[in-house]
N, C-alpha and C. Protein backbone atom coordinates (compact mmCIF):
# COMPACT_ATOMS: atom_id res chain seq x y z
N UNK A 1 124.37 14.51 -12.89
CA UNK A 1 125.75 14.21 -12.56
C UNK A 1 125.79 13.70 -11.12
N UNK A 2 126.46 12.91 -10.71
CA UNK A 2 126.61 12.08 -9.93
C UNK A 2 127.30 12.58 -8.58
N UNK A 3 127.66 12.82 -7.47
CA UNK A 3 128.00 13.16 -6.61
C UNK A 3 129.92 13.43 -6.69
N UNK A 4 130.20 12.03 -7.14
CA UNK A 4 131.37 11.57 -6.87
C UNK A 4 132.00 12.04 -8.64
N UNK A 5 131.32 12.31 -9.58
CA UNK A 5 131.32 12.95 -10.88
C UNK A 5 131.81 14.34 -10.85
N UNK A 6 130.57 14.87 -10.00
CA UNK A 6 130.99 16.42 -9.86
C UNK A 6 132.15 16.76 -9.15
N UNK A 7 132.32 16.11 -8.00
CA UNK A 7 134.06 16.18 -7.48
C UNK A 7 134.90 16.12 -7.98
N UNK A 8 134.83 14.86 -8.86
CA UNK A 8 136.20 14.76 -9.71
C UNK A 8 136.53 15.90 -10.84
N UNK A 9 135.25 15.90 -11.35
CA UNK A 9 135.33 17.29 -12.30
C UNK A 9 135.73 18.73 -11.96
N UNK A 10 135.22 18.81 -10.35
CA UNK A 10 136.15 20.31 -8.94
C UNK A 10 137.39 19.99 -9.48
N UNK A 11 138.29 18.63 -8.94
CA UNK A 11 139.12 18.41 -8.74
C UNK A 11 139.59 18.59 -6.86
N UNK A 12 137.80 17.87 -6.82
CA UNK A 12 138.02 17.91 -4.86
C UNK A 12 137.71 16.18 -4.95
N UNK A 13 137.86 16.07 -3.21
CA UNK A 13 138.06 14.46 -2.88
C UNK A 13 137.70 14.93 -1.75
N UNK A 14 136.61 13.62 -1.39
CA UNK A 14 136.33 13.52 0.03
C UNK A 14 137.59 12.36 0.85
N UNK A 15 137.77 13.07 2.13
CA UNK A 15 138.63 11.71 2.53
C UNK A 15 138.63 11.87 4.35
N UNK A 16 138.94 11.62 4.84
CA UNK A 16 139.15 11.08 6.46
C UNK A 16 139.26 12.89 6.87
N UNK A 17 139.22 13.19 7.99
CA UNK A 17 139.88 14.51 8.21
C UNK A 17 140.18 14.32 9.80
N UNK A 18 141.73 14.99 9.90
CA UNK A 18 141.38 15.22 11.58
C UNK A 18 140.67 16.09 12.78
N UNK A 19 139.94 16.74 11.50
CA UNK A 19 139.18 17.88 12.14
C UNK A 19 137.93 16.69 12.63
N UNK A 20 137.64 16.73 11.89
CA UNK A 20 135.64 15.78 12.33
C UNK A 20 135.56 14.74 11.27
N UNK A 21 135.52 13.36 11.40
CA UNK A 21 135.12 12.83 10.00
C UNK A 21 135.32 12.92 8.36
N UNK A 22 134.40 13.41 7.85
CA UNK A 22 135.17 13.59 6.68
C UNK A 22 135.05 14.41 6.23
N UNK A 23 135.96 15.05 5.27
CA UNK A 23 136.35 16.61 4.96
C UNK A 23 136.85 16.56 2.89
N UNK A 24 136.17 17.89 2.69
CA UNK A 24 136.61 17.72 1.10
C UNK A 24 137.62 18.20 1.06
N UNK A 25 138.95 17.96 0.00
CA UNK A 25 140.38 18.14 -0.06
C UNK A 25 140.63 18.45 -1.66
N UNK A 26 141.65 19.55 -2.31
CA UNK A 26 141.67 19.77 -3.13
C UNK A 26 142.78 18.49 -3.79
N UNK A 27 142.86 18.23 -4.82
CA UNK A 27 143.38 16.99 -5.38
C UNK A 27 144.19 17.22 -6.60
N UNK A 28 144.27 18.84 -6.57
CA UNK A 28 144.77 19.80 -7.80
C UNK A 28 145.25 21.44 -7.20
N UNK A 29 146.20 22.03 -8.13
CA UNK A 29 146.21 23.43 -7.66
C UNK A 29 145.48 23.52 -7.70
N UNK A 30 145.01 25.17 -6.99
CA UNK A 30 143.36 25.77 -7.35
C UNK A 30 144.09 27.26 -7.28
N UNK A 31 144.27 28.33 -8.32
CA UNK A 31 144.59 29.42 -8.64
C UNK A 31 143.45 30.30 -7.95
N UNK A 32 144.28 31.34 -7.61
CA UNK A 32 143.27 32.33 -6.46
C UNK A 32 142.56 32.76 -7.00
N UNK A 33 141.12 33.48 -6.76
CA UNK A 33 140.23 33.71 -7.12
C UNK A 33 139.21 32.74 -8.04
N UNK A 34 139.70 31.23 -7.95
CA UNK A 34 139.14 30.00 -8.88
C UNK A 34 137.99 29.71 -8.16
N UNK A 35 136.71 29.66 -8.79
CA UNK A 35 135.89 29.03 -8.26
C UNK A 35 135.72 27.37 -8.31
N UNK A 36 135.77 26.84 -7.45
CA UNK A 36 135.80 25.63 -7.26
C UNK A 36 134.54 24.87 -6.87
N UNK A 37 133.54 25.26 -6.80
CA UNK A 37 132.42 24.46 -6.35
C UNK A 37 131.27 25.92 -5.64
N UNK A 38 130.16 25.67 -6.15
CA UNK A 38 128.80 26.39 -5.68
C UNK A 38 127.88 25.44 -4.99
N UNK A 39 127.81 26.35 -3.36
CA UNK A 39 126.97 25.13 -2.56
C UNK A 39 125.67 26.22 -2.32
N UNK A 40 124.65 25.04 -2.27
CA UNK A 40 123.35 25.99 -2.34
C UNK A 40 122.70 25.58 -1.13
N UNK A 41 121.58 25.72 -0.55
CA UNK A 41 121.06 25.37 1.04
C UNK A 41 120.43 26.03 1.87
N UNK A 42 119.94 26.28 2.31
CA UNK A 42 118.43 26.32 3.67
C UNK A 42 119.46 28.15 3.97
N UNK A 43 118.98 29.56 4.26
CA UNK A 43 120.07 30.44 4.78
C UNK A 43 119.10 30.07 5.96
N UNK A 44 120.03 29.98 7.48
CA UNK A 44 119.20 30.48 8.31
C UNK A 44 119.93 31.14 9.41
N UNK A 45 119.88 31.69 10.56
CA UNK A 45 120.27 32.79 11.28
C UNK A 45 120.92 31.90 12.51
N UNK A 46 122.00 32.83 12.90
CA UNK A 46 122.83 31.93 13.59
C UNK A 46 122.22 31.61 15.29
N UNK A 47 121.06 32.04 14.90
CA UNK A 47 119.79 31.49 16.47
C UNK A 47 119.69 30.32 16.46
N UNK A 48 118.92 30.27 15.13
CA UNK A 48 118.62 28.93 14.17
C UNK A 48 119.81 28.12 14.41
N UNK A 49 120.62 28.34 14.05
CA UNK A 49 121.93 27.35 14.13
C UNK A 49 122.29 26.87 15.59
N UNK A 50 122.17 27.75 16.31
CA UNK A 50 122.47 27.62 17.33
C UNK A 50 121.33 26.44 18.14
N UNK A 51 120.09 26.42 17.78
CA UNK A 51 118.73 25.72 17.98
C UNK A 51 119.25 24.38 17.22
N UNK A 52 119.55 24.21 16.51
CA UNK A 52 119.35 22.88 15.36
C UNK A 52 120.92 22.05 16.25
N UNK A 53 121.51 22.73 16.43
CA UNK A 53 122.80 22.28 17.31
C UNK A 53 122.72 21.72 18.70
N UNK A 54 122.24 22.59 19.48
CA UNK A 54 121.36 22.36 20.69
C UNK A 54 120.84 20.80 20.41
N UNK A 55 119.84 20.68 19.65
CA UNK A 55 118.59 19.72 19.57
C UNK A 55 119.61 18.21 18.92
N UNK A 56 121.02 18.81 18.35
CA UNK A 56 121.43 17.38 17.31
C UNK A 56 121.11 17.23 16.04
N UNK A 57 120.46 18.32 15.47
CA UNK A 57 120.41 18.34 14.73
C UNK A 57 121.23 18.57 13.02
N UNK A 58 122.19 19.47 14.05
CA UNK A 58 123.41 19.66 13.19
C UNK A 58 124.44 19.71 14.00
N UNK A 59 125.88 18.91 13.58
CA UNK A 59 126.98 19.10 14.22
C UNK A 59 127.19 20.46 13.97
N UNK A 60 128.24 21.17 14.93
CA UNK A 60 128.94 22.46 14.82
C UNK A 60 129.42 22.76 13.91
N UNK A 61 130.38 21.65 13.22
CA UNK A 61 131.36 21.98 12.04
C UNK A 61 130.50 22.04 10.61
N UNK A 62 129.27 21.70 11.24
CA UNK A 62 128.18 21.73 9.49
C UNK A 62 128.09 22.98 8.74
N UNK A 63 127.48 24.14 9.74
CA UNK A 63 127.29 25.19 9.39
C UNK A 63 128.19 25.95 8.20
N UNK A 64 127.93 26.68 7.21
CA UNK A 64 129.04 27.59 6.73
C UNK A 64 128.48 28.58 6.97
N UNK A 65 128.97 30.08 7.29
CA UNK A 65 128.88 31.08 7.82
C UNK A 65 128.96 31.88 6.20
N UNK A 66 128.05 32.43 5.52
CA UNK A 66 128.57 33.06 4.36
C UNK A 66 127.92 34.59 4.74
N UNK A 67 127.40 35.07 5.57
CA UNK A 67 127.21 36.60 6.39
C UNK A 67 127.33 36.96 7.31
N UNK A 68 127.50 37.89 8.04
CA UNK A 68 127.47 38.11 9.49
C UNK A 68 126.71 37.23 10.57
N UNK A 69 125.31 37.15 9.95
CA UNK A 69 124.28 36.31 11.08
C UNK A 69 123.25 35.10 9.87
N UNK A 70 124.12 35.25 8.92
CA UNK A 70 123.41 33.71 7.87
C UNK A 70 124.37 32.76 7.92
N UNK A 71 123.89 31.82 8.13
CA UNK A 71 124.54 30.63 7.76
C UNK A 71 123.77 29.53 6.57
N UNK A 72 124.44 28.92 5.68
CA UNK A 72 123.83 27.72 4.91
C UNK A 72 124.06 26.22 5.43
């Protein structure tokens, strides 16, 4: 499935954001507790994050925080 497949099927949309570039946006209700999308990715510790940021490697706003000291 295709990038722009699986979105439409969320019922998310990528589009402009005024936060940073571009940002995914829901394009439909989404009822609480709905899962809307499973993101999978590297866990690493918010040292790590802090290192990969430092270097340019990752903007700030990349990170998601899904534990106390993991990030994906």
């Amino acid at each position: 499935m295709t990038k722009q497949r699986l979105l439409e099927v969320s019922g998310l949309e990528i589009r402009k954001s005024k936060i940073a570039d571009n940002g995914i946006f829901a394009n439909r209700s989404i009822s609480k507790g709905q899962t809307i999308l499973f993101l999978d990715g590297e866990e690493v510790s918010l040292k790590e994050i802090g290192r990969r940021i430092d270097q340019g490697i990752e903007k700030e706003c990349d990170p998601l925080q899904v534990d106390d000291e993991i990030y994906i």
